[in-house]
C-alpha atoms as a PDB file:
ATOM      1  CA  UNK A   1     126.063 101.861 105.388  1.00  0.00           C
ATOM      2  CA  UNK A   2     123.547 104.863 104.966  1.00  0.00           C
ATOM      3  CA  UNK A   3     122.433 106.286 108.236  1.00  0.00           C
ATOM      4  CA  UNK A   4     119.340 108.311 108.350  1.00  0.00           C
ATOM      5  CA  UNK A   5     119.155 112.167 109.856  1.00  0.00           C
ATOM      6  CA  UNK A   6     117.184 112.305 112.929  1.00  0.00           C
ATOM      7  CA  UNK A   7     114.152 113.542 112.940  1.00  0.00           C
ATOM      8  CA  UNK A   8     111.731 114.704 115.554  1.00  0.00           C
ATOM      9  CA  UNK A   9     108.734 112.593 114.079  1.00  0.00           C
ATOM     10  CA  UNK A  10     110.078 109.015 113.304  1.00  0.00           C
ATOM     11  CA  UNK A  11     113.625 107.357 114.526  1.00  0.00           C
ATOM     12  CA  UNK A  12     114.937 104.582 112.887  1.00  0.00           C
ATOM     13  CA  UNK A  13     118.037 102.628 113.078  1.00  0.00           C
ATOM     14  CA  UNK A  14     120.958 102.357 111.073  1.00  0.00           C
ATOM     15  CA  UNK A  15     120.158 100.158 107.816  1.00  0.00           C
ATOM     16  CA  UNK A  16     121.679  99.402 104.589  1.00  0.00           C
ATOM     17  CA  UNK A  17     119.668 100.231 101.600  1.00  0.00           C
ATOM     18  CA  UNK A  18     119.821 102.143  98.881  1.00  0.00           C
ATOM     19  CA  UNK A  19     121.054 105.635  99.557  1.00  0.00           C
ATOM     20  CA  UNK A  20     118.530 106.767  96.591  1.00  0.00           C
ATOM     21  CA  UNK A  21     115.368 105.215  98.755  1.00  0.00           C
ATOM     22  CA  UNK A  22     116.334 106.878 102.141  1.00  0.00           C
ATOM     23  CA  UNK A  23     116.986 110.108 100.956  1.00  0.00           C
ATOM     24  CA  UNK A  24     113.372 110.321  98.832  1.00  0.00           C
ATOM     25  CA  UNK A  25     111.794 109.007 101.822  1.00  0.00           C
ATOM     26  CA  UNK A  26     113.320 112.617 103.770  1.00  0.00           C
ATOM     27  CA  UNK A  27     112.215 114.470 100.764  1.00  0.00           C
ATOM     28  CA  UNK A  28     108.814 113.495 100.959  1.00  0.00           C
ATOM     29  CA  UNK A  29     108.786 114.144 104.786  1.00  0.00           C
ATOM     30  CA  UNK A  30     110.130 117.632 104.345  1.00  0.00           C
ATOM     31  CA  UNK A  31     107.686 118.499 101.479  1.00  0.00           C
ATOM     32  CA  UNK A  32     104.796 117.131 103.648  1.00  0.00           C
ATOM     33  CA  UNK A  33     106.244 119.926 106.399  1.00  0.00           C
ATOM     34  CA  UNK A  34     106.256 122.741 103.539  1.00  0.00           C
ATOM     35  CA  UNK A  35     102.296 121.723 102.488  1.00  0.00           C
ATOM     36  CA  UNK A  36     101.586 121.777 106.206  1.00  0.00           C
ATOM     37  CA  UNK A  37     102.638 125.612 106.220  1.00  0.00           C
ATOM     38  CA  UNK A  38     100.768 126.258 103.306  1.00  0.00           C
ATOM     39  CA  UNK A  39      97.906 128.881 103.815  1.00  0.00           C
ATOM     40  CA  UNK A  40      95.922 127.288 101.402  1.00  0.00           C
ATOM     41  CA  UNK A  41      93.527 123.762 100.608  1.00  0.00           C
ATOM     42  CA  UNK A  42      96.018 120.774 101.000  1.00  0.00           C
ATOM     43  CA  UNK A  43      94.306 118.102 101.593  1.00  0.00           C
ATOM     44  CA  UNK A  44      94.783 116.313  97.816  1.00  0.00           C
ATOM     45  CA  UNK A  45      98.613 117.558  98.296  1.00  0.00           C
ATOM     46  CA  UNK A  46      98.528 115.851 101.214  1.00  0.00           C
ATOM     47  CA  UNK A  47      97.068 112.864 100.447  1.00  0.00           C
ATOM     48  CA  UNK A  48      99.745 112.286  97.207  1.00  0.00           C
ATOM     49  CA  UNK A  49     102.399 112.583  99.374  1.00  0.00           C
ATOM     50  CA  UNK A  50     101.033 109.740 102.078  1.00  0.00           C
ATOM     51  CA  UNK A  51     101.075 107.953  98.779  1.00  0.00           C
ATOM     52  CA  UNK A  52     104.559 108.319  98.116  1.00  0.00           C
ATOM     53  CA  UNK A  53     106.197 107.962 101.872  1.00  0.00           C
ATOM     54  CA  UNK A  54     104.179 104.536 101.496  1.00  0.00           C
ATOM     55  CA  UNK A  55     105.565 103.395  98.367  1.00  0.00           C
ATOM     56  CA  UNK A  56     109.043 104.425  99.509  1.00  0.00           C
ATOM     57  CA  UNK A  57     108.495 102.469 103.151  1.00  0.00           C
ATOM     58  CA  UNK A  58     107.910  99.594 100.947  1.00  0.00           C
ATOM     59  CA  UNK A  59     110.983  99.995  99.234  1.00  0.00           C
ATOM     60  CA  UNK A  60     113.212 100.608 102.098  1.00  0.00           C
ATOM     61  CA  UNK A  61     111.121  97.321 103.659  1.00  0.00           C
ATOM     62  CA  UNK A  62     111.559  95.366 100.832  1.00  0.00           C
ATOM     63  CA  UNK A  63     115.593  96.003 100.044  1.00  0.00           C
ATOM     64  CA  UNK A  64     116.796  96.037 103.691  1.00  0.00           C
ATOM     65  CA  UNK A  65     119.411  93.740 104.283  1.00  0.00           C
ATOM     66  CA  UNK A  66     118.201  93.957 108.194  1.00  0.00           C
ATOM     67  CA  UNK A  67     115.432  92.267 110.520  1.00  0.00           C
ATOM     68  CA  UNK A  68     115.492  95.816 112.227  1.00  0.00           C
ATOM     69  CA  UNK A  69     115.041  97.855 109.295  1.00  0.00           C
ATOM     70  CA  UNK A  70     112.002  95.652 107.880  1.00  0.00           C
ATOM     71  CA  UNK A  71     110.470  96.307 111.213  1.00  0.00           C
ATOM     72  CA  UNK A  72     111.169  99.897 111.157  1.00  0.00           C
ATOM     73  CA  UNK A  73     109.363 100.063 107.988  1.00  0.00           C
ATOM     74  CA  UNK A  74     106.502  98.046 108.662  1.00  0.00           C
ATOM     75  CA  UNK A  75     105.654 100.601 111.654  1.00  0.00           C
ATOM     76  CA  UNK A  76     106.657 103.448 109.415  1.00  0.00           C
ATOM     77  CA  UNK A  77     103.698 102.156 107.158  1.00  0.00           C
ATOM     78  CA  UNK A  78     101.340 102.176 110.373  1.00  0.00           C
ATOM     79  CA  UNK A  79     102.211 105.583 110.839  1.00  0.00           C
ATOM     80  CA  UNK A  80     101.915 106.865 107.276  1.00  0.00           C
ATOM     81  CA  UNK A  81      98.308 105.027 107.272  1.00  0.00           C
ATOM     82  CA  UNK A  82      97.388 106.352 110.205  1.00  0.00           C
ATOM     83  CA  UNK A  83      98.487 110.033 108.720  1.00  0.00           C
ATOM     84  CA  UNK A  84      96.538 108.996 105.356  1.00  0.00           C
ATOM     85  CA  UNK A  85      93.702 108.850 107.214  1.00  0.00           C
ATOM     86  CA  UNK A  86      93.702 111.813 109.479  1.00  0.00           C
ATOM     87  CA  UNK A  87      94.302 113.974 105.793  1.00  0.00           C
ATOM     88  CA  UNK A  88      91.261 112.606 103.736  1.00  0.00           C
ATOM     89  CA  UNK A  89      89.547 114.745 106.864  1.00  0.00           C
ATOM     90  CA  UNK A  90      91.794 117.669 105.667  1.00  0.00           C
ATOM     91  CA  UNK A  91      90.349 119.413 102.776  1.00  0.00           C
END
């Protein structure tokens, strides 16, 4: 059983899925941080990389053995919209 690293920005609760999924899902989260310390234009940066968290909340959604985990990933996918839209403001 894989269980996530904490994080001040999302919490979610141990799952089983593939260790692959749940560790590009914490890539893409820290990469997001690096483009957000950028000094430069990041909104299309940005915008790629609400694309990917949402395909990988799919996958962790989709492959979870777990009521709690699908739930945990449906909200992730709130979230991750709700950043999506806040970055097409971002240029």
């Amino acid at each position: 059983m894989l269980r996530p690293q904490q994080h001040d920005y999302f919490s979610v609760p141990p799952f089983t899925v593939p260790k692959c999924s749940a560790h590009i899902l914490i890539s893409h989260l820290q990469e997001t941080e690096n483009v957000l310390a950028r000094d430069e234009p990041v909104g299309r940066r940005l915008d790629f990389l609400m694309q990917e968290l949402n395909r990988e909340a799919n996958t962790l959604g989709s492959k979870s053995a777990h009521p709690a985990t699908s739930a945990a990933a449906v909200d992730l996918k709130v979230l991750i919209e709700q950043m999506r839209e806040q970055v097409q403001n971002i240029e």
